[in-house]
N, C-alpha and C. Protein backbone atom coordinates (compact mmCIF):
# COMPACT_ATOMS: atom_id res chain seq x y z
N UNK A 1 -5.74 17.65 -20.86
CA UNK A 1 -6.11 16.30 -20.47
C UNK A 1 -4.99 15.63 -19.69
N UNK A 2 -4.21 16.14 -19.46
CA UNK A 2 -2.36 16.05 -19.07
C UNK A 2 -2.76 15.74 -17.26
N UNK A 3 -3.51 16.73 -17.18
CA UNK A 3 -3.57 16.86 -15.73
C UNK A 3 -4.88 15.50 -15.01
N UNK A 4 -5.62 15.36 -16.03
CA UNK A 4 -6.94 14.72 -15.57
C UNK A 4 -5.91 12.78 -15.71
N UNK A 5 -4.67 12.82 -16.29
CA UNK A 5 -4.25 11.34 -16.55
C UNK A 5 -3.17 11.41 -15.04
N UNK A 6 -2.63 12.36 -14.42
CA UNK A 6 -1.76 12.48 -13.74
C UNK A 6 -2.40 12.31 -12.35
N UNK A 7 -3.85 12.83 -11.92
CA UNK A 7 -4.96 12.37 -10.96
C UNK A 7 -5.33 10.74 -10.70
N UNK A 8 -5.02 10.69 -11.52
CA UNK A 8 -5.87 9.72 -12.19
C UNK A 8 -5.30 8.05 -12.20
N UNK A 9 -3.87 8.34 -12.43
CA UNK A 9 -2.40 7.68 -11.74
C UNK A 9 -2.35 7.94 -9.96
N UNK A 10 -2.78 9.24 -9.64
CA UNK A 10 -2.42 9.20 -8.16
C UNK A 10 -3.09 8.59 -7.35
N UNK A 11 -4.89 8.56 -8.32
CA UNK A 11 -6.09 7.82 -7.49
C UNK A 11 -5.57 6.22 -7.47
N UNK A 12 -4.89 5.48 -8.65
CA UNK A 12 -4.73 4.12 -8.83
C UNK A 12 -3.84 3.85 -7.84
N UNK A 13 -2.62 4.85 -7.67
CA UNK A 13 -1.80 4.76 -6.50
C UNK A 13 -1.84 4.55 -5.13
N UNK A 14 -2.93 5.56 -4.67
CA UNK A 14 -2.84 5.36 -3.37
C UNK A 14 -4.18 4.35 -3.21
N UNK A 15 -4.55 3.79 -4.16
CA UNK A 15 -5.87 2.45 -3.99
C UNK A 15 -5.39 1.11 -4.06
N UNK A 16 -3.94 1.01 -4.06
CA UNK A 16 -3.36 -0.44 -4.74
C UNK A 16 -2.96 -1.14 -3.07
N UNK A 17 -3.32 -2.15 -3.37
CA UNK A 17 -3.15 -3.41 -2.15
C UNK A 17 -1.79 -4.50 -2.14
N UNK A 18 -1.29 -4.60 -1.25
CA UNK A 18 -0.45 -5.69 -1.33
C UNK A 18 -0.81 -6.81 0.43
N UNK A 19 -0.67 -7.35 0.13
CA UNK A 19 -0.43 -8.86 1.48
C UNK A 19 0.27 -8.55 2.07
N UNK A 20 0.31 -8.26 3.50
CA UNK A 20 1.05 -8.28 4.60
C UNK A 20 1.08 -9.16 5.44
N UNK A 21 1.64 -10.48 5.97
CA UNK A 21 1.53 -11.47 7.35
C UNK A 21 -0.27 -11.71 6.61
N UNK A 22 -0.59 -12.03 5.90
CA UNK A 22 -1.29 -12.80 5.47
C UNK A 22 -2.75 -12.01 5.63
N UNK A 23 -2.89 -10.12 5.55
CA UNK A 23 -3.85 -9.55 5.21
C UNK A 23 -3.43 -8.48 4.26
N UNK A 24 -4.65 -8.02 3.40
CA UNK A 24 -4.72 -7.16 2.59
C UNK A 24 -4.44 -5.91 3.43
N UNK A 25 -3.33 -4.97 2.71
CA UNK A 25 -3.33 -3.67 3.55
C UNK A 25 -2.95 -2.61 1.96
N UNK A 26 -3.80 -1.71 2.16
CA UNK A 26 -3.72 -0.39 1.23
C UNK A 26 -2.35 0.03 1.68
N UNK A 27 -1.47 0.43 0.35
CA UNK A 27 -0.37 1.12 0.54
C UNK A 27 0.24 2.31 -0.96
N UNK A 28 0.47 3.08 -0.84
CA UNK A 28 0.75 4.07 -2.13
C UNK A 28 1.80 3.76 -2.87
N UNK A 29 1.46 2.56 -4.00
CA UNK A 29 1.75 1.47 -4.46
C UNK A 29 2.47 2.31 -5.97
N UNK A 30 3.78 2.46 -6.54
CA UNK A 30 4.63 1.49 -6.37
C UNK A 30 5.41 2.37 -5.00
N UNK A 31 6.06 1.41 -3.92
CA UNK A 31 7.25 2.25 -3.03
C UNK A 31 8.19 1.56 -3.14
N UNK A 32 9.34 1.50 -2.10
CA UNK A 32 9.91 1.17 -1.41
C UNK A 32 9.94 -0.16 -0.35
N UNK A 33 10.21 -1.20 0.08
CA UNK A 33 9.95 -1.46 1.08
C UNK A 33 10.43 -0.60 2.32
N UNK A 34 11.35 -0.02 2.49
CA UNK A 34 11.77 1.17 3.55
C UNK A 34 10.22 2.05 3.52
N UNK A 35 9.90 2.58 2.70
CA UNK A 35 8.99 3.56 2.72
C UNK A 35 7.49 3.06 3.32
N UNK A 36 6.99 1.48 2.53
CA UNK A 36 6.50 1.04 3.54
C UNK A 36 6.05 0.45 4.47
N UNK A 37 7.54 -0.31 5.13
CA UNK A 37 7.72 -0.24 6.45
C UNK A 37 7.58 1.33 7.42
N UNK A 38 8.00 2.32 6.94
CA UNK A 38 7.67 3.60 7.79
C UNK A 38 6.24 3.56 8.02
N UNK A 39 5.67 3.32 6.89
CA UNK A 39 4.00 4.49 6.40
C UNK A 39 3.38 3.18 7.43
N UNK A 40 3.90 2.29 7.87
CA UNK A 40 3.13 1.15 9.02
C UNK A 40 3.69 1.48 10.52
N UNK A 41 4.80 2.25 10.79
CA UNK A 41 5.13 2.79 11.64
C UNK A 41 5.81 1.72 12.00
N UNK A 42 6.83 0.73 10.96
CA UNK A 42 7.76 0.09 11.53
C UNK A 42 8.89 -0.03 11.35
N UNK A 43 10.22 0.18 12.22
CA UNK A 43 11.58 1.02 11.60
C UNK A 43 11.81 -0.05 11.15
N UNK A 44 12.72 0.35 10.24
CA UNK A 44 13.38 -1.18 9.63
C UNK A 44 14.21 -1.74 10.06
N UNK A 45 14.93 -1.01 10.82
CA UNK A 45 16.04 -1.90 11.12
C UNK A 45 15.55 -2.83 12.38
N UNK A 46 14.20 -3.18 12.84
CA UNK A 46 13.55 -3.55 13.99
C UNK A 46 12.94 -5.06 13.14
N UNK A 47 13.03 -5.14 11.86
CA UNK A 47 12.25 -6.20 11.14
C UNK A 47 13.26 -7.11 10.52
N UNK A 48 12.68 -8.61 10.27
CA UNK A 48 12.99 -9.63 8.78
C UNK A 48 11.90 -9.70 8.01
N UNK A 49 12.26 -9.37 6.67
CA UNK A 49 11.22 -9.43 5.53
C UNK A 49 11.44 -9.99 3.94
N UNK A 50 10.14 -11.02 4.47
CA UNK A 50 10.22 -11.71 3.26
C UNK A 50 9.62 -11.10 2.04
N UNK A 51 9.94 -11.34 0.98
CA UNK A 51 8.98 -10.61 -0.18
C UNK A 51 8.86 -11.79 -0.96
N UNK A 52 7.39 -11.90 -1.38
CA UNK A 52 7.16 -13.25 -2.54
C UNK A 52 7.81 -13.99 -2.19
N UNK A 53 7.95 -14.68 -0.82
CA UNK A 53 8.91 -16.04 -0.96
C UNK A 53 10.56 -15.91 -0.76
N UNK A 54 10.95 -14.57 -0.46
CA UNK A 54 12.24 -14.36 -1.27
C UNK A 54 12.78 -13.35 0.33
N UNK A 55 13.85 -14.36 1.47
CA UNK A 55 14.22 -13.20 2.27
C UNK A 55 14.56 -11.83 1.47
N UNK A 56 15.02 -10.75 2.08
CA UNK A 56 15.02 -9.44 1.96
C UNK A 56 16.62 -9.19 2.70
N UNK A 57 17.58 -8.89 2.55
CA UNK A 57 18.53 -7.99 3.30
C UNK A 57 18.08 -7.10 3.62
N UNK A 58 18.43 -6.23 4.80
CA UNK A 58 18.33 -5.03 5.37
C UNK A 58 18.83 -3.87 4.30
N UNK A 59 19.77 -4.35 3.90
CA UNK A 59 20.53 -3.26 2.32
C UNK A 59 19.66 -2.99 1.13
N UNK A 60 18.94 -4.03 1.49
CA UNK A 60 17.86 -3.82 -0.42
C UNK A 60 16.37 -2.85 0.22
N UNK A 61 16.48 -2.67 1.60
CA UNK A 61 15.19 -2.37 1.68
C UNK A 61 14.86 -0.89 0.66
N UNK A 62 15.66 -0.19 0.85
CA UNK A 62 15.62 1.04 -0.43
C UNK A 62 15.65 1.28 -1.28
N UNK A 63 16.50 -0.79 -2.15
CA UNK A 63 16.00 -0.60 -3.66
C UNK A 63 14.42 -1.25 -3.49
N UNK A 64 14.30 -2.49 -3.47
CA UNK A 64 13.79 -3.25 -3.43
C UNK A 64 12.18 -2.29 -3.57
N UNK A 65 11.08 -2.59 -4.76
CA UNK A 65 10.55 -2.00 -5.04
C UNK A 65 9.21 -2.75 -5.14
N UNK A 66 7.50 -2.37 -4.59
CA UNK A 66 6.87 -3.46 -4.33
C UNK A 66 5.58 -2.77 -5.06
N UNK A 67 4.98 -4.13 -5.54
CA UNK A 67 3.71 -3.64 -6.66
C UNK A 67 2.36 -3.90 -6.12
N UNK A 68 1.21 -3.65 -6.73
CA UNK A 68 0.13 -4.47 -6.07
C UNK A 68 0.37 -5.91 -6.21
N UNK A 69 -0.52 -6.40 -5.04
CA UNK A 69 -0.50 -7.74 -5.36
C UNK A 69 0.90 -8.63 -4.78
N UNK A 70 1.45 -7.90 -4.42
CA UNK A 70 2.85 -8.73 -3.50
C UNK A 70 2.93 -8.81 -2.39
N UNK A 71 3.62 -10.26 -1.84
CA UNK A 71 3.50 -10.55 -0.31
C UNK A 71 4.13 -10.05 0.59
N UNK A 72 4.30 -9.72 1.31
CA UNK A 72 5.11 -9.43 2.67
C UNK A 72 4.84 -10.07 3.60
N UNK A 73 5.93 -10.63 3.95
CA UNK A 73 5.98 -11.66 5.53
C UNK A 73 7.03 -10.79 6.29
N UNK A 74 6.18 -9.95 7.54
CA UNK A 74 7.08 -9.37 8.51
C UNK A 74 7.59 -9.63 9.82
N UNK A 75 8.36 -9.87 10.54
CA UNK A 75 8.99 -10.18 12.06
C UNK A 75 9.63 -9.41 12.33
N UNK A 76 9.26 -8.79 13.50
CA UNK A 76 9.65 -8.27 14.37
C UNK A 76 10.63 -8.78 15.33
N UNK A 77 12.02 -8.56 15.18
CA UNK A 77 12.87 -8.57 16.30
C UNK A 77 12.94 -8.11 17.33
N UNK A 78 13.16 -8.87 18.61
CA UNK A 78 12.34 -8.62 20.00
C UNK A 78 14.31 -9.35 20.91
N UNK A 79 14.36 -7.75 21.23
CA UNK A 79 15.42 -8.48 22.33
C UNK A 79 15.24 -9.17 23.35
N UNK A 80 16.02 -9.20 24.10
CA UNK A 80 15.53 -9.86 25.39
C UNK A 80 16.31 -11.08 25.83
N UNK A 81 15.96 -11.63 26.95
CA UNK A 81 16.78 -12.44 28.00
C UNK A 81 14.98 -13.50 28.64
């Protein structure tokens, strides 16, 4: 039954939602914010991100650990003249 609870965790996983810029987006919930920022195809070091209200350093993006149900506010840094 070991194996049918371990599926079963992976199905809840990759079904869990969090808020992004103010839409629901499926993500394989718990990660990283590094991890996903990638799995959206956005490098990190290219972003500012808020979590729940709460800026983000560029340093925490690899602890910093995100559940269902949490916000993300993302910007994109845009060089230029």
């Amino acid at each position: 039954m070991e194996g049918l609870g371990c599926c079963l965790n992976c199905l809840k996983r990759m079904q869990s939602e969090l808020i992004a810029n103010g839409k629901r987006v499926g993500a394989p919930l718990p990660c990283s914010i590094h991890q996903f920022l990638v799995s959206q195809g956005l490098p990190p070091r290219s972003v500012v991100v808020e979590h729940n209200g709460e800026a983000v350093a560029p340093s925490e993006f690899q602890e910093r650990q995100l559940k269902a149900g949490d916000r993300l506010e993302i910007v994109r840094i845009v060089a230029g003249g």
